[in-house]
C-alpha atoms as a PDB file:
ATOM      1  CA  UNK A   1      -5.136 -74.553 -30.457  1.00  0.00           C
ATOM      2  CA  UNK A   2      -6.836 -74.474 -34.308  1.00  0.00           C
ATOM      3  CA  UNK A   3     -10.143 -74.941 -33.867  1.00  0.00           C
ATOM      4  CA  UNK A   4     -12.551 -76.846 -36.544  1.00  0.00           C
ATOM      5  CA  UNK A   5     -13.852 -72.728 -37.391  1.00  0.00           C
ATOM      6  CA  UNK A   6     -10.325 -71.475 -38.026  1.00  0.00           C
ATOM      7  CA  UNK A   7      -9.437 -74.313 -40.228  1.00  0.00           C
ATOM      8  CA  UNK A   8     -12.870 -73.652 -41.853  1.00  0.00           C
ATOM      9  CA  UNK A   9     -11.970 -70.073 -42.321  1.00  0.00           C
ATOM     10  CA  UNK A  10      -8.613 -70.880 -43.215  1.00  0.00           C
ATOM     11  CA  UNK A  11      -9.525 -72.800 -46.299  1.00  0.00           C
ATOM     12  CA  UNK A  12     -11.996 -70.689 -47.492  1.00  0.00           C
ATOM     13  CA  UNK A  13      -9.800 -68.276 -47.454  1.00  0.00           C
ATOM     14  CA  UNK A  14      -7.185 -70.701 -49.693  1.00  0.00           C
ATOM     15  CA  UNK A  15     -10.049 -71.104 -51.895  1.00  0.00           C
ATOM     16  CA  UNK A  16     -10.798 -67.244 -52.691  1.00  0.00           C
ATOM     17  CA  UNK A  17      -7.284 -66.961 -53.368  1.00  0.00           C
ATOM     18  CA  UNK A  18      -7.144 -69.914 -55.573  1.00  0.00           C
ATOM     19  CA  UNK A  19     -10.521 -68.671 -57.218  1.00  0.00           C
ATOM     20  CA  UNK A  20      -8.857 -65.189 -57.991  1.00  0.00           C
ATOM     21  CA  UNK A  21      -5.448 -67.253 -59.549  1.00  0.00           C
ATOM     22  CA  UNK A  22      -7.423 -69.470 -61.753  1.00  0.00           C
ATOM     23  CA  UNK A  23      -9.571 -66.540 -62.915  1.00  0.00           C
ATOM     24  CA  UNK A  24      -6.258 -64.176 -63.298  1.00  0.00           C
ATOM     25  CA  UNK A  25      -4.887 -67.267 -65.747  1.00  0.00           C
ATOM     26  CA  UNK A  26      -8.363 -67.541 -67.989  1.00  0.00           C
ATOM     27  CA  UNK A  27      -8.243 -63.963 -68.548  1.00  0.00           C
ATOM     28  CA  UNK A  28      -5.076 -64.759 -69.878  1.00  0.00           C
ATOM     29  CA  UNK A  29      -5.796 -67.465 -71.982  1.00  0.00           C
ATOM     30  CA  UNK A  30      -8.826 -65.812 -73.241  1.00  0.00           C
ATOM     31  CA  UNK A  31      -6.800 -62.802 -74.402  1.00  0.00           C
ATOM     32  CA  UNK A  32      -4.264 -65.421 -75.879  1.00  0.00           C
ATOM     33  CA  UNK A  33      -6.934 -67.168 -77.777  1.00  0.00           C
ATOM     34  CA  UNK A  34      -7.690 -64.510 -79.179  1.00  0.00           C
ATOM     35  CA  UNK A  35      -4.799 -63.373 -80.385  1.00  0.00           C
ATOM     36  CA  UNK A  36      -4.572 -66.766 -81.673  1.00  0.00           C
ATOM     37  CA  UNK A  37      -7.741 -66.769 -83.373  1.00  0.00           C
ATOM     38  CA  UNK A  38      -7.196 -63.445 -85.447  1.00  0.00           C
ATOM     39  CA  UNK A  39      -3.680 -65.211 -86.493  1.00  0.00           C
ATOM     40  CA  UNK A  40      -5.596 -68.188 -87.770  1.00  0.00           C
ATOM     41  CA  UNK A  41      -8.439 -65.813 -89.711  1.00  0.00           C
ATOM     42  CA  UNK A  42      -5.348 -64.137 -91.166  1.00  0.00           C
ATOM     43  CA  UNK A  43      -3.825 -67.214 -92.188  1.00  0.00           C
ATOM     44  CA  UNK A  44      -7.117 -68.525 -93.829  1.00  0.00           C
ATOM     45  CA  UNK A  45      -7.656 -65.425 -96.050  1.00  0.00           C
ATOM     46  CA  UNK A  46      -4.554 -65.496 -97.184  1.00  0.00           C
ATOM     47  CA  UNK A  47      -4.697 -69.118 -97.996  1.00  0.00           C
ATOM     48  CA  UNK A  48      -8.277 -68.305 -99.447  1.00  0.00           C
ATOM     49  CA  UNK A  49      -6.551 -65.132-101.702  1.00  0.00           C
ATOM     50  CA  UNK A  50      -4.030 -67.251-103.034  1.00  0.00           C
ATOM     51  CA  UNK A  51      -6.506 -70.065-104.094  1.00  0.00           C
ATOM     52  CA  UNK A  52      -8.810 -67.665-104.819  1.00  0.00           C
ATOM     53  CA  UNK A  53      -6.698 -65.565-107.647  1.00  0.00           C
ATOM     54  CA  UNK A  54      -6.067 -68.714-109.967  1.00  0.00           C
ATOM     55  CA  UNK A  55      -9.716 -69.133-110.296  1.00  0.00           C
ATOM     56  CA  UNK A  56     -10.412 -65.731-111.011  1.00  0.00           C
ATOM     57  CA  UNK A  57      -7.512 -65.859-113.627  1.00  0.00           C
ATOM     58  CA  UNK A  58      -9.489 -68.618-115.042  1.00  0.00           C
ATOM     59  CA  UNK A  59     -12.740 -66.916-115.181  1.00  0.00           C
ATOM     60  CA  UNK A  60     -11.201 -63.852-116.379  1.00  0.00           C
ATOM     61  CA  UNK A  61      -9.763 -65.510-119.550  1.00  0.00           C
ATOM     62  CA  UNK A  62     -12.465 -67.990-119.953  1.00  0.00           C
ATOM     63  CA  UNK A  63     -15.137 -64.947-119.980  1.00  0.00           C
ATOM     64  CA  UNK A  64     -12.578 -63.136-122.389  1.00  0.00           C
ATOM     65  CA  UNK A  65     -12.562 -66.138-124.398  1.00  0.00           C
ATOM     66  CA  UNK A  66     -16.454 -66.207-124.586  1.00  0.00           C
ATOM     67  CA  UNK A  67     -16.624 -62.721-125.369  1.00  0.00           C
ATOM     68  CA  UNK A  68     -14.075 -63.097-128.332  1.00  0.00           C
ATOM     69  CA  UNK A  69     -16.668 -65.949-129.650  1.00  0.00           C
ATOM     70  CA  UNK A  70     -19.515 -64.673-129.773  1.00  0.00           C
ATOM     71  CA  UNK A  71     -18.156 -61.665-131.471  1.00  0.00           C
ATOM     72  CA  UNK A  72     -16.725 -63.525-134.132  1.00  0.00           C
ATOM     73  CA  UNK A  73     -20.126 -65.333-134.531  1.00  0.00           C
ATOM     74  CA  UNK A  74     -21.857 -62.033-135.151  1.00  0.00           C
ATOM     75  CA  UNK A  75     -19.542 -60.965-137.473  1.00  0.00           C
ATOM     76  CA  UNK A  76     -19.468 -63.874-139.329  1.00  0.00           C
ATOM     77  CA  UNK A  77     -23.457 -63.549-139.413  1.00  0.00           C
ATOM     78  CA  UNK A  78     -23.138 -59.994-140.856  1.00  0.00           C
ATOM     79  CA  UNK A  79     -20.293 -61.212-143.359  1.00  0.00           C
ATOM     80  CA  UNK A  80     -22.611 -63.726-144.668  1.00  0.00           C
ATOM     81  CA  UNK A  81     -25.509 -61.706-145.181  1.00  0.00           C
ATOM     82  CA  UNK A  82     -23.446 -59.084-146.867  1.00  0.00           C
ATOM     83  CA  UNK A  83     -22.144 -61.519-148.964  1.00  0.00           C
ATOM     84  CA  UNK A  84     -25.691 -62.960-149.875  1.00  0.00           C
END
């Protein structure tokens, strides 16, 4: 006959194992997650490099730009005082 200590036993014992399963699957999903989190980090620097180059295009020519200006400015300073 089961007695009320052998069932008692019994589902503590159904617990561990249960306990050990659901620990066993959130290693899993922790290792998962992370494999899914270094995918995403990819994914946003490469997002992030391709918005990122346009910019720096832009800043590149608009510095080149500035740089071409004021060195016309100077030399039309020194043109003008050589003229004078």
């Amino acid at each position: 006959m089961l007695t009320s200590d052998n069932i008692l036993i019994g589902l503590q014992v159904a617990t561990g194992i249960m306990l050990i399963v659901l620990l066993y699957h959130a290693l899993f999903i922790a290792v998962d997650l992370r494999r899914i989190l270094r995918r995403v980090d990819d994914l946003t620097k490469q997002i992030e490099d391709i918005v990122m180059k346009p910019i720096s295009m832009a800043d590149t020519i608009l510095q080149w730009v500035m740089d071409y200006i004021e060195h016309d400015q100077k030399n039309g300073k020194n043109d003008k005082k050589k003229k004078k």
